[in-house]
PDB file of N, CA and C in Angstrom:
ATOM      1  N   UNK A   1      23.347 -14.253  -6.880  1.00  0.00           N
ATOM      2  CA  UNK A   1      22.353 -15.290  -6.708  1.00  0.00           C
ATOM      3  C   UNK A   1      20.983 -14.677  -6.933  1.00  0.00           C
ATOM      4  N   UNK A   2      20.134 -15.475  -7.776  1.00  0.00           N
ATOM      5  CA  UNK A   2      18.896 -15.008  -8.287  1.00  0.00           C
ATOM      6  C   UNK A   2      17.342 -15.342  -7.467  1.00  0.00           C
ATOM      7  N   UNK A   3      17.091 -15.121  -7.033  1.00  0.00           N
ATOM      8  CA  UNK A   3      15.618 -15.609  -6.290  1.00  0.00           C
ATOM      9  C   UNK A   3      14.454 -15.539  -7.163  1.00  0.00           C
ATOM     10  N   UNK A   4      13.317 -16.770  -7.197  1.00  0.00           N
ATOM     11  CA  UNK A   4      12.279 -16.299  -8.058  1.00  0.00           C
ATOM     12  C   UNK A   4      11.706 -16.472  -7.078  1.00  0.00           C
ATOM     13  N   UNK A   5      10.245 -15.916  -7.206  1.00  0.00           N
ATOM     14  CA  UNK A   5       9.421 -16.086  -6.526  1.00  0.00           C
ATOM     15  C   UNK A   5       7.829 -15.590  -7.291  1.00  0.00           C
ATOM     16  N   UNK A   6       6.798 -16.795  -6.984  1.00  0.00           N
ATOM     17  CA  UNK A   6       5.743 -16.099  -7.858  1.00  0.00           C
ATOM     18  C   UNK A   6       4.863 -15.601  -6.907  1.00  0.00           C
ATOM     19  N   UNK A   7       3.487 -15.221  -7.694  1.00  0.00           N
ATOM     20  CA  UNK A   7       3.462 -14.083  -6.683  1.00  0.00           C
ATOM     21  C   UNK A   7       1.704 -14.821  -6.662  1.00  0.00           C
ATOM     22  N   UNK A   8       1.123 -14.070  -5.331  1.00  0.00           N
ATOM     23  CA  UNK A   8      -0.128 -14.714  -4.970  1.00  0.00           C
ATOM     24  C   UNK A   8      -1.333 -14.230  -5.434  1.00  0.00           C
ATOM     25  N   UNK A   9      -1.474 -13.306  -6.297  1.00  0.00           N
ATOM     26  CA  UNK A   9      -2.129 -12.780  -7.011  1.00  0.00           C
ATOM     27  C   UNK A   9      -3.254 -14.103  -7.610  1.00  0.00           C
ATOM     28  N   UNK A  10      -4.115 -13.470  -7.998  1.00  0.00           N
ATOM     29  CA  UNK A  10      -5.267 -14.202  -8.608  1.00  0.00           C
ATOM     30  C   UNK A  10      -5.206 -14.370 -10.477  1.00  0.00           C
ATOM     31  N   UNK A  11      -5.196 -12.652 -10.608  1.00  0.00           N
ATOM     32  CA  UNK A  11      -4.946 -12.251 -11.872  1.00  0.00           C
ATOM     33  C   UNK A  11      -3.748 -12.639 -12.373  1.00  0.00           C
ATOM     34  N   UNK A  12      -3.755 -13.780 -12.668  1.00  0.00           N
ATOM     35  CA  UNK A  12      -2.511 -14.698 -13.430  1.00  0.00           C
ATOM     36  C   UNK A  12      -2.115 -13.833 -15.024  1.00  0.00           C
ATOM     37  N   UNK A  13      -3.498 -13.787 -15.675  1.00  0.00           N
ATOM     38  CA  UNK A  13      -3.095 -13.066 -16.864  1.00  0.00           C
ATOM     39  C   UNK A  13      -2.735 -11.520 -17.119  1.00  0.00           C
ATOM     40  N   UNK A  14      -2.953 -11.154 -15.879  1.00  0.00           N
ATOM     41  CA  UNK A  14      -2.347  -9.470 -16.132  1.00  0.00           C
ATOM     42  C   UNK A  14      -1.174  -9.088 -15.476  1.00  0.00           C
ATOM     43  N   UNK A  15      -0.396  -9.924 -14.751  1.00  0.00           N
ATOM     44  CA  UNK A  15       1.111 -10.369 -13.970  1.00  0.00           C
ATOM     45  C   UNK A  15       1.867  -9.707 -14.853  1.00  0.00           C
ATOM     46  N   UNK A  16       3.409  -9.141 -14.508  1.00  0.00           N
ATOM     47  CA  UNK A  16       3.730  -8.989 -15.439  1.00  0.00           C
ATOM     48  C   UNK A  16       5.163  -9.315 -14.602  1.00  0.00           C
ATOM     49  N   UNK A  17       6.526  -9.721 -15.370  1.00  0.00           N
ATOM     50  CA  UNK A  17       7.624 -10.626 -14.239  1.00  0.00           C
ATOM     51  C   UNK A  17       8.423  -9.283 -14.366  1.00  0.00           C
ATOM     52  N   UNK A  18       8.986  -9.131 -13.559  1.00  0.00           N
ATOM     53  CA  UNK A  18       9.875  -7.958 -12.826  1.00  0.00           C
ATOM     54  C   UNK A  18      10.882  -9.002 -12.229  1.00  0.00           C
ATOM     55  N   UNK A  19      11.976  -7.732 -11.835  1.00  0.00           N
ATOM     56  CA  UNK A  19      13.422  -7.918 -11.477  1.00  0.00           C
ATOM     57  C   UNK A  19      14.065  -6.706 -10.846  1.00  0.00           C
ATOM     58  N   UNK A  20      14.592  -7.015  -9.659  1.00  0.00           N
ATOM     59  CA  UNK A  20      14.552  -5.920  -8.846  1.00  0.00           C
ATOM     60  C   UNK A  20      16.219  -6.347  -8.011  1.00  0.00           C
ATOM     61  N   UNK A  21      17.651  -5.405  -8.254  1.00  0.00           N
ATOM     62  CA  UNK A  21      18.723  -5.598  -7.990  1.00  0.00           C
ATOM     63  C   UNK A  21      19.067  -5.164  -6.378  1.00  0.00           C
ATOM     64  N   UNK A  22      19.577  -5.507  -5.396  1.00  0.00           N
ATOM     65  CA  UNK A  22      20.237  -4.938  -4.476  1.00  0.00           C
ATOM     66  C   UNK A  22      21.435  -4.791  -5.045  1.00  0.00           C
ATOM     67  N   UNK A  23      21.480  -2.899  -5.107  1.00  0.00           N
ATOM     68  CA  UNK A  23      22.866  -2.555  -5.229  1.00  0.00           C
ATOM     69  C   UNK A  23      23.810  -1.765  -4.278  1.00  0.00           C
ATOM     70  N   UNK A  24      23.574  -1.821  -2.912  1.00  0.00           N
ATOM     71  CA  UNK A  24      23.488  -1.433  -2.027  1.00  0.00           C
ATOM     72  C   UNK A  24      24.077  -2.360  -1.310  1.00  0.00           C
ATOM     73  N   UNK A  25      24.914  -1.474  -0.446  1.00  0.00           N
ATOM     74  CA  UNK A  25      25.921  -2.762   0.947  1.00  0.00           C
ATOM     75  C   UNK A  25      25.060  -2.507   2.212  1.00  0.00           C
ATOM     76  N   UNK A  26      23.716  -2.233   1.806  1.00  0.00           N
ATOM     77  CA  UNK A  26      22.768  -2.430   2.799  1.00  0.00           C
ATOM     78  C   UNK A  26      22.132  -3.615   3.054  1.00  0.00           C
ATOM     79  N   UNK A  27      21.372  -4.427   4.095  1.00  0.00           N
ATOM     80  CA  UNK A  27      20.583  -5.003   3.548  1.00  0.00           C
ATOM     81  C   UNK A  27      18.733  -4.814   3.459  1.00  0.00           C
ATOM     82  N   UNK A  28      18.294  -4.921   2.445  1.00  0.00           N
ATOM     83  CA  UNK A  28      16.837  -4.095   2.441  1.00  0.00           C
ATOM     84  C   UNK A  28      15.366  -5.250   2.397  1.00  0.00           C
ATOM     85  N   UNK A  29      14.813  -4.680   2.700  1.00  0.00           N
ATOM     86  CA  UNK A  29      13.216  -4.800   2.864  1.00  0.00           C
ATOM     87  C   UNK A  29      12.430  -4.567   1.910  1.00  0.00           C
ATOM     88  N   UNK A  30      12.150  -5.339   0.586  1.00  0.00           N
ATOM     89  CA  UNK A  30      11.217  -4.970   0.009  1.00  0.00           C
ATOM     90  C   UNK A  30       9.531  -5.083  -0.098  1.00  0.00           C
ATOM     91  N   UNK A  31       8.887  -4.602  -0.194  1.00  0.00           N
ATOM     92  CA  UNK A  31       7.369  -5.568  -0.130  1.00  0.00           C
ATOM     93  C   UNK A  31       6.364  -4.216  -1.146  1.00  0.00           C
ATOM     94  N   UNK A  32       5.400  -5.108  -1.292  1.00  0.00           N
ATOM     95  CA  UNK A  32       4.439  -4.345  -2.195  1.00  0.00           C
ATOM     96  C   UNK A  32       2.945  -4.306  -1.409  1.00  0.00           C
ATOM     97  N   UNK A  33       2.333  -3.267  -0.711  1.00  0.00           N
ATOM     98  CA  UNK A  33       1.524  -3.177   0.099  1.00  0.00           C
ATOM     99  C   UNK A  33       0.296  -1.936  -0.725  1.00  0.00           C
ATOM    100  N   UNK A  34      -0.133  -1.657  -1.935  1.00  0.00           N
ATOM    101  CA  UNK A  34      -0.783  -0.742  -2.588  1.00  0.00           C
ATOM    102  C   UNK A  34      -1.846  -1.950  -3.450  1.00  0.00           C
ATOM    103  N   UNK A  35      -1.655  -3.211  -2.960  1.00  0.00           N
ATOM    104  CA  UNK A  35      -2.799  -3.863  -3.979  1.00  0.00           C
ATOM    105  C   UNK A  35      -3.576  -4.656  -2.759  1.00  0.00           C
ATOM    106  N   UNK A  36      -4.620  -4.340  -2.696  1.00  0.00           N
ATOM    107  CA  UNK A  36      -5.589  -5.026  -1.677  1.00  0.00           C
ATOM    108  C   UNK A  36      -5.826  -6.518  -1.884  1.00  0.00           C
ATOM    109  N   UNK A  37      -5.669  -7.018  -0.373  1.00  0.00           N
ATOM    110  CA  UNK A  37      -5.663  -8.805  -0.778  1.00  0.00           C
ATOM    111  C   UNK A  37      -4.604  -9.502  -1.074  1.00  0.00           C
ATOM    112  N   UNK A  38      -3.374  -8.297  -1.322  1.00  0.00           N
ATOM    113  CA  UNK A  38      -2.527  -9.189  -1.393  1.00  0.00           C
ATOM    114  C   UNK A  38      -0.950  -9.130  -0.702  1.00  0.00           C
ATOM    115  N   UNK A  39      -0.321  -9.792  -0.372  1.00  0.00           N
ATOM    116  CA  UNK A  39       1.076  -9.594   0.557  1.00  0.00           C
ATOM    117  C   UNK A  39       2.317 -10.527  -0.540  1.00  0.00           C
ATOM    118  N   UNK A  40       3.278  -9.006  -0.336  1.00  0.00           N
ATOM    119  CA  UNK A  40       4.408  -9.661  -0.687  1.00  0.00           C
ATOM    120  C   UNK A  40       5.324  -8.817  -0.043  1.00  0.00           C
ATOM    121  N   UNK A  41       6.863  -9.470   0.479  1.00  0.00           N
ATOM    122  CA  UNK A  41       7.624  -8.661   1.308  1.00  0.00           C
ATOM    123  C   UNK A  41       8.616  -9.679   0.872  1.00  0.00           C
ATOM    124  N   UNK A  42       9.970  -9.475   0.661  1.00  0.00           N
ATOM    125  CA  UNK A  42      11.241 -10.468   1.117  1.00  0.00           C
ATOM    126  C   UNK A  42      12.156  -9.364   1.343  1.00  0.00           C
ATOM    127  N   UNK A  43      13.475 -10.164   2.004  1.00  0.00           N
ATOM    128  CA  UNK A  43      14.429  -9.675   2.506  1.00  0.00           C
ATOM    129  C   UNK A  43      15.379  -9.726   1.167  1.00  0.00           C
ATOM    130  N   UNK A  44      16.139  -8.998   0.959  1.00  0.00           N
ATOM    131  CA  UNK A  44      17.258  -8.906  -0.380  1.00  0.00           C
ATOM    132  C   UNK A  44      18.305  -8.082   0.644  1.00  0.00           C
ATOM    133  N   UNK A  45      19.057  -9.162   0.295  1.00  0.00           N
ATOM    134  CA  UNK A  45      20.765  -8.968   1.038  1.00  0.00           C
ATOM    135  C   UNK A  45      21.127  -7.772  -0.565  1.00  0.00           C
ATOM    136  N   UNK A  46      22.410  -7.618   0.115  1.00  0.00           N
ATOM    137  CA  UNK A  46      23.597  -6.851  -0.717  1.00  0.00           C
ATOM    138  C   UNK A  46      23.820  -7.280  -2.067  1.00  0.00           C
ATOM    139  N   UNK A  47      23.998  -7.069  -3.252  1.00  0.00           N
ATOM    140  CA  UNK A  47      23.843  -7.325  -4.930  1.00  0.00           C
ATOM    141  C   UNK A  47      23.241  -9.147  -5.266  1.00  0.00           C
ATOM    142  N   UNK A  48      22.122  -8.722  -4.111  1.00  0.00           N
ATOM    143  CA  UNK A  48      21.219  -9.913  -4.509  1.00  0.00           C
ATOM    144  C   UNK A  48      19.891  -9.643  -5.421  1.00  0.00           C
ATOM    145  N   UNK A  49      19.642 -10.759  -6.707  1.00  0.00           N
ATOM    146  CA  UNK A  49      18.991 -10.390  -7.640  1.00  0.00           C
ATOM    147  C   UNK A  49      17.858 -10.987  -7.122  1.00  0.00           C
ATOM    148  N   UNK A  50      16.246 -10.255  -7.458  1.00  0.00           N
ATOM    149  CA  UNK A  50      14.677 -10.698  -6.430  1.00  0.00           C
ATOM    150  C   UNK A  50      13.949 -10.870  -8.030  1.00  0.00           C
ATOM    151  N   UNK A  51      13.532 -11.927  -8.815  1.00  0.00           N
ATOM    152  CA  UNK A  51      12.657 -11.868  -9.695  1.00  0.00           C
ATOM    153  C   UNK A  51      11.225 -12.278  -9.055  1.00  0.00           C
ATOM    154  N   UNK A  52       9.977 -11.506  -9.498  1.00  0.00           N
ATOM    155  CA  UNK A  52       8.818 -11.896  -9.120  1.00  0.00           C
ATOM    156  C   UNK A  52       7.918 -11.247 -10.283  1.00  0.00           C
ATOM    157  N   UNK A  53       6.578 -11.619  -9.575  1.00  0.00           N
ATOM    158  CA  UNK A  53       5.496 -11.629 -10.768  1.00  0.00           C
ATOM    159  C   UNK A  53       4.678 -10.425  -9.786  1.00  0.00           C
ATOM    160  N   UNK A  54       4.034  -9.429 -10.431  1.00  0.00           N
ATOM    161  CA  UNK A  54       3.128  -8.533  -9.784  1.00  0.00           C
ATOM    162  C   UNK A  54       2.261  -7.702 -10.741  1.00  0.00           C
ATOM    163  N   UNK A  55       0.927  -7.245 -10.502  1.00  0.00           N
ATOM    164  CA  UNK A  55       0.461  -6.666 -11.845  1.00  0.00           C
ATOM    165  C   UNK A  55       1.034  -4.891 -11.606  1.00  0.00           C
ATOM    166  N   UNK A  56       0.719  -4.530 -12.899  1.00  0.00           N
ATOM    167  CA  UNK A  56       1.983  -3.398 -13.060  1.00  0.00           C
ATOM    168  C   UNK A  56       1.157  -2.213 -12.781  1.00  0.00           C
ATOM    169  N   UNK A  57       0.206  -1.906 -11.880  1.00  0.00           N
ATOM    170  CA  UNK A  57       0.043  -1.075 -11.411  1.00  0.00           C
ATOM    171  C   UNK A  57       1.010  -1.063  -9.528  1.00  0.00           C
ATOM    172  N   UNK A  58       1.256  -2.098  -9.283  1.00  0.00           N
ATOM    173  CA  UNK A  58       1.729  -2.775  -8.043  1.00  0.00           C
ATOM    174  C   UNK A  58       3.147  -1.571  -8.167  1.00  0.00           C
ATOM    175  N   UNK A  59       3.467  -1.279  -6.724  1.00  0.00           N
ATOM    176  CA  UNK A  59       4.639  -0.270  -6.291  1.00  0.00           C
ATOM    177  C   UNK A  59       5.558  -1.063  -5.157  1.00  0.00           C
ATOM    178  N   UNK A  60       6.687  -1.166  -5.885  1.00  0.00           N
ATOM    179  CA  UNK A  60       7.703  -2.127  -4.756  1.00  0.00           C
ATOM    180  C   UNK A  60       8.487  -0.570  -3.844  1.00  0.00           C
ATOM    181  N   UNK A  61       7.914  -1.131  -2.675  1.00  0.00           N
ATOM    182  CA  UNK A  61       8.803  -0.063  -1.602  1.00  0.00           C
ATOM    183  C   UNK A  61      10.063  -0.950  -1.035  1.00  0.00           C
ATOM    184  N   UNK A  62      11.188  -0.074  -0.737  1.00  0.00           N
ATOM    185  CA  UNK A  62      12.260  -0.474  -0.795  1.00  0.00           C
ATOM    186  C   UNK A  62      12.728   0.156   0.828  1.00  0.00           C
ATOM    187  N   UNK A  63      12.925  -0.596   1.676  1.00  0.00           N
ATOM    188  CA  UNK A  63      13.158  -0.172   3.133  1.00  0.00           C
ATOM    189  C   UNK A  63      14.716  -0.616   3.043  1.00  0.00           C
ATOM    190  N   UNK A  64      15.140   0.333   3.653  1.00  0.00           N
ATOM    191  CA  UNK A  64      16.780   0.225   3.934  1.00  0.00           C
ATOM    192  C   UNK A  64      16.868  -0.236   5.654  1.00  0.00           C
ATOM    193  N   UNK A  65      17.353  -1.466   6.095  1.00  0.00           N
ATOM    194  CA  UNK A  65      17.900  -1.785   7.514  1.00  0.00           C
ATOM    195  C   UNK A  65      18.918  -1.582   7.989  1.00  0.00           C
ATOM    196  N   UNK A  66      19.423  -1.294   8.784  1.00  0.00           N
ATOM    197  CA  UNK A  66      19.669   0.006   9.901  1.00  0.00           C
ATOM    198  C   UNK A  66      19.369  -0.660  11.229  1.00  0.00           C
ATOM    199  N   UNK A  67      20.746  -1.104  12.133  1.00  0.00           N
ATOM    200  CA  UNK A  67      20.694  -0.993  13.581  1.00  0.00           C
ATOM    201  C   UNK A  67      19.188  -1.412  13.611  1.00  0.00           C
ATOM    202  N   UNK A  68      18.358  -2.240  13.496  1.00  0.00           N
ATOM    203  CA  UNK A  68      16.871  -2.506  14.255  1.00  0.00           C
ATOM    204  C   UNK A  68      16.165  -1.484  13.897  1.00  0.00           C
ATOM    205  N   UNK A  69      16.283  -0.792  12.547  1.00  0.00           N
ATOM    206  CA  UNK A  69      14.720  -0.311  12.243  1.00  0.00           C
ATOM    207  C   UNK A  69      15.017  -0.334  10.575  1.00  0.00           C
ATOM    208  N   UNK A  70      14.113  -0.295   9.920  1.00  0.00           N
ATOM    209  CA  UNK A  70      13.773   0.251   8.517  1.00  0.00           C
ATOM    210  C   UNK A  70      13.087   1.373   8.045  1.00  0.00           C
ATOM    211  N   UNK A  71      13.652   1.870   7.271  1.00  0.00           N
ATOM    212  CA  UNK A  71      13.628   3.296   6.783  1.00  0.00           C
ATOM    213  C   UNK A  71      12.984   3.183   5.235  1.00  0.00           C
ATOM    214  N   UNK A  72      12.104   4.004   5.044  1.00  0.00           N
ATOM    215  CA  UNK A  72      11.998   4.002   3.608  1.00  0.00           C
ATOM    216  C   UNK A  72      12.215   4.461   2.639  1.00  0.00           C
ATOM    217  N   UNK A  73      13.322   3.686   1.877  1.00  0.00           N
ATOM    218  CA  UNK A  73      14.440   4.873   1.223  1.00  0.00           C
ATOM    219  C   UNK A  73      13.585   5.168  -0.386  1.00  0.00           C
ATOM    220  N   UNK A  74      13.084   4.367  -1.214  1.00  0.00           N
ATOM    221  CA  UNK A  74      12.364   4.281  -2.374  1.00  0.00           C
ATOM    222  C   UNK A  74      11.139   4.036  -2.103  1.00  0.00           C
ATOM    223  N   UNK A  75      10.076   4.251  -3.289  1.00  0.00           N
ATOM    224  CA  UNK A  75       8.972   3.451  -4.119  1.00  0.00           C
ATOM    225  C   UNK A  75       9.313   3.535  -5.629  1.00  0.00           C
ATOM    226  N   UNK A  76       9.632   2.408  -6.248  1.00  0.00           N
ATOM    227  CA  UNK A  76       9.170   2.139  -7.669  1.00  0.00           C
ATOM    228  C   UNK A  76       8.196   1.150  -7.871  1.00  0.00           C
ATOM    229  N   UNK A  77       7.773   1.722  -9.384  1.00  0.00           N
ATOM    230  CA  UNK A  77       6.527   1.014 -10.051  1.00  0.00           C
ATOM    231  C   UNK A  77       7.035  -0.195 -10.434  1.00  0.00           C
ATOM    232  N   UNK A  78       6.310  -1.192 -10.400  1.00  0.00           N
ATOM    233  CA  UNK A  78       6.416  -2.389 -10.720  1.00  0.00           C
ATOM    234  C   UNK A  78       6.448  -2.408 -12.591  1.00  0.00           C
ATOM    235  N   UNK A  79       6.055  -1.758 -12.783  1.00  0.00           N
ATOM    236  CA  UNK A  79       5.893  -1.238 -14.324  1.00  0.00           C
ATOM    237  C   UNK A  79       7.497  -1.118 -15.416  1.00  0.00           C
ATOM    238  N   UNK A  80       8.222  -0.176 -14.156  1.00  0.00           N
ATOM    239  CA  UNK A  80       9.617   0.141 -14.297  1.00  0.00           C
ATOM    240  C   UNK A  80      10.750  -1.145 -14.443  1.00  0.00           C
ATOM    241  N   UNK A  81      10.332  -1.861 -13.180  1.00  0.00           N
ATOM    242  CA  UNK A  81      10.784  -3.296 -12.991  1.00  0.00           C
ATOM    243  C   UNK A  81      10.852  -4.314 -14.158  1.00  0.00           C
ATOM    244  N   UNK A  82      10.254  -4.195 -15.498  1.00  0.00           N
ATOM    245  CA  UNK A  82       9.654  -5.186 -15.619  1.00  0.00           C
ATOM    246  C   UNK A  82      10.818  -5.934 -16.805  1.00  0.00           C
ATOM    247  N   UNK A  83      10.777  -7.201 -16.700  1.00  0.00           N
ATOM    248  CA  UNK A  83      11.421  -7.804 -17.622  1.00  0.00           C
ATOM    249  C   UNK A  83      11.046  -8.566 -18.668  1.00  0.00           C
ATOM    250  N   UNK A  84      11.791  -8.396 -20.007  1.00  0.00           N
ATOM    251  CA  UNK A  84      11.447  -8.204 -21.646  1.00  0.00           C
ATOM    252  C   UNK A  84      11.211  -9.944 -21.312  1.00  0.00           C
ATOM    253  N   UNK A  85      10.793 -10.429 -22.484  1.00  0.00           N
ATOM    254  CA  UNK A  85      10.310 -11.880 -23.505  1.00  0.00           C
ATOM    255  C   UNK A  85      11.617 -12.836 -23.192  1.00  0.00           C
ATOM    256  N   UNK A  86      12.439 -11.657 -23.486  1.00  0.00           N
ATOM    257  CA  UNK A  86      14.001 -12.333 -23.739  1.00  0.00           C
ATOM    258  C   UNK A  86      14.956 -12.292 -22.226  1.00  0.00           C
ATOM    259  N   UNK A  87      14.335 -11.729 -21.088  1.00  0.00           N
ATOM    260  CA  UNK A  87      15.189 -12.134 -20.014  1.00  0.00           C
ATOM    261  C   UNK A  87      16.035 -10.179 -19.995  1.00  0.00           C
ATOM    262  N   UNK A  88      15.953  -9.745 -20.878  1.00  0.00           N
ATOM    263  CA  UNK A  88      16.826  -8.450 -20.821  1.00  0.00           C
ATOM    264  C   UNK A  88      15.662  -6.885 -20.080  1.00  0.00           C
ATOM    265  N   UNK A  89      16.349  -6.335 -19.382  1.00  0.00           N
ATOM    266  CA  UNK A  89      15.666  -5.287 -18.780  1.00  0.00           C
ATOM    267  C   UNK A  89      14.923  -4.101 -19.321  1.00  0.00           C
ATOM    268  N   UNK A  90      14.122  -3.948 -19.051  1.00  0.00           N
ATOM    269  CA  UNK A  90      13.302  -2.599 -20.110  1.00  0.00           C
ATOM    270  C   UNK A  90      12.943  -1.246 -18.672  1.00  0.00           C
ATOM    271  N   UNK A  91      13.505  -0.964 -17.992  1.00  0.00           N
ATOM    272  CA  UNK A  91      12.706  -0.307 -16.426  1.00  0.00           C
ATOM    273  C   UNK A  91      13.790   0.942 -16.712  1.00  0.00           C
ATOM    274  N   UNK A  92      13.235   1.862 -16.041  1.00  0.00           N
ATOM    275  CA  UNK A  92      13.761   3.323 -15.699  1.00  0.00           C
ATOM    276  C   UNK A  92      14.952   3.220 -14.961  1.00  0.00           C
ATOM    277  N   UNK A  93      16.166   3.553 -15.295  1.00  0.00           N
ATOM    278  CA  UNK A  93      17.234   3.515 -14.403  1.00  0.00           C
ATOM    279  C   UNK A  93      17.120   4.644 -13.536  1.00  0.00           C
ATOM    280  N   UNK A  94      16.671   5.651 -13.076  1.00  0.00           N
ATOM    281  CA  UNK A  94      16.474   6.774 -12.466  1.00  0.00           C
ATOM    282  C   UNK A  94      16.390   6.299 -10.857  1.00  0.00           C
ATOM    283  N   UNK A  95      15.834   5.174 -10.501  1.00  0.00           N
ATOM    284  CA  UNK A  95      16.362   4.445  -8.959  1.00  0.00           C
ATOM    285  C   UNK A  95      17.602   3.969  -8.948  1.00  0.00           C
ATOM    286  N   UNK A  96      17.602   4.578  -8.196  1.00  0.00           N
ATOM    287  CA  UNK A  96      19.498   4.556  -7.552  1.00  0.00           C
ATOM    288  C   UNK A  96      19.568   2.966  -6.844  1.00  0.00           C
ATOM    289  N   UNK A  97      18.811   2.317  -7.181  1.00  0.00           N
ATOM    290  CA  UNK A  97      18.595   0.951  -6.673  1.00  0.00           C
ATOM    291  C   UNK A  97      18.579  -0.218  -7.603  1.00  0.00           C
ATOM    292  N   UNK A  98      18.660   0.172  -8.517  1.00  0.00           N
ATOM    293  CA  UNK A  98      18.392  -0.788 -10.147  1.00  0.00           C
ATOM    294  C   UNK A  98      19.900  -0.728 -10.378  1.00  0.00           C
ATOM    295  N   UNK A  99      19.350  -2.088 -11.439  1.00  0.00           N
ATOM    296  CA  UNK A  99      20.831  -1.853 -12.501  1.00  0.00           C
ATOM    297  C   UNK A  99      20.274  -2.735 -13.923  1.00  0.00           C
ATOM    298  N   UNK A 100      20.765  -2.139 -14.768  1.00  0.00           N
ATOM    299  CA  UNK A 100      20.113  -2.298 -16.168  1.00  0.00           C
ATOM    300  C   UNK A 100      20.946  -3.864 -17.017  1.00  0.00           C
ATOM    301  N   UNK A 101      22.477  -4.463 -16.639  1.00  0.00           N
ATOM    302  CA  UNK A 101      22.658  -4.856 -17.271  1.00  0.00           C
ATOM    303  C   UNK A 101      22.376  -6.512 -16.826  1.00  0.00           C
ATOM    304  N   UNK A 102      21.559  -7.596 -16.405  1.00  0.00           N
ATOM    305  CA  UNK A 102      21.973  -8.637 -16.009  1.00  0.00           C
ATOM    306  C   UNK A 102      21.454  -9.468 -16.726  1.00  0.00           C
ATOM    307  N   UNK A 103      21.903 -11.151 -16.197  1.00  0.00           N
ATOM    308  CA  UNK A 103      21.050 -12.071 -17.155  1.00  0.00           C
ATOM    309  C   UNK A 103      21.114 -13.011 -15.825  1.00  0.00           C
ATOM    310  N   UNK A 104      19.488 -13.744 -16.350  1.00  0.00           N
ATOM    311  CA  UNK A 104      18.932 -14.613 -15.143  1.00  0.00           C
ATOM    312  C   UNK A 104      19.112 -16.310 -15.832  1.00  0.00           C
ATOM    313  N   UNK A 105      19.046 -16.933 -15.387  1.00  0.00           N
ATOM    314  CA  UNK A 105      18.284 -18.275 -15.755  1.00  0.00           C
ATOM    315  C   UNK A 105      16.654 -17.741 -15.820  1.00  0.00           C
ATOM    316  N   UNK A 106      16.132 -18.764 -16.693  1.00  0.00           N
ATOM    317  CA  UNK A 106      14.888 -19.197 -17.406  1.00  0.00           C
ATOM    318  C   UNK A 106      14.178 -19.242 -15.840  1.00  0.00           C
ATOM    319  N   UNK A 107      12.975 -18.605 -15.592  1.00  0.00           N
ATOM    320  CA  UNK A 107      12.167 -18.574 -14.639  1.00  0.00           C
ATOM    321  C   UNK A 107      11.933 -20.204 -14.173  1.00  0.00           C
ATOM    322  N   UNK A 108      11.053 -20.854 -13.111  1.00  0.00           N
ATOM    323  CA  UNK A 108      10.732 -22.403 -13.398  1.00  0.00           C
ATOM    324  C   UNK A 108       9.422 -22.149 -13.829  1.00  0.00           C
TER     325      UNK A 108
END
């Protein structure tokens, strides 16, 4: 199941749409807290797919939950995240948290 979500940013034209996999039988905490002014956080269960919009200097930290606390297992660049014209992935597989092959429905 795919989640979109846009993002609250101002800078509409320098956004760039990302896609970010739970591959993990954890469930995690993501949020992006390195761009001033602005808040984004959701919860992503277990091989649940998170599409959003963020400008690509933006760093998604990735908290792993755990018994009542979160841990911070990653940071990737939003840069890495990011998804092609065509819906297909272009990001660094080197996070043990990604996965390179999926296909979404058409954003709304």
């Amino acid at each position: 199941m795919a989640q979109i979500f846009s993002s609250l940013c101002s800078e509409q034209s320098a956004q760039i749409d990302c896609c970010y996999v739970n591959s993990t039988s954890q469930i995690q905490i993501v949020r992006i807290a390195n761009i001033p002014n602005w808040y984004f956080e959701r919860v992503v269960l277990p091989g649940q797919h998170l599409l959003f919009a963020a400008l690509p200097k933006a760093q998604l930290e990735i908290h792993t939950y755990e018994m009542a606390s979160a841990i911070l297992a990653d940071k990737i660049d939003c840069n890495s995240l990011r998804v092609n014209q065509d819906l297909s992935f272009s990001f660094n597989t080197t996070h043990k948290y990604t996965q390179s092959s999926l296909s979404f429905p058409t954003p709304l």
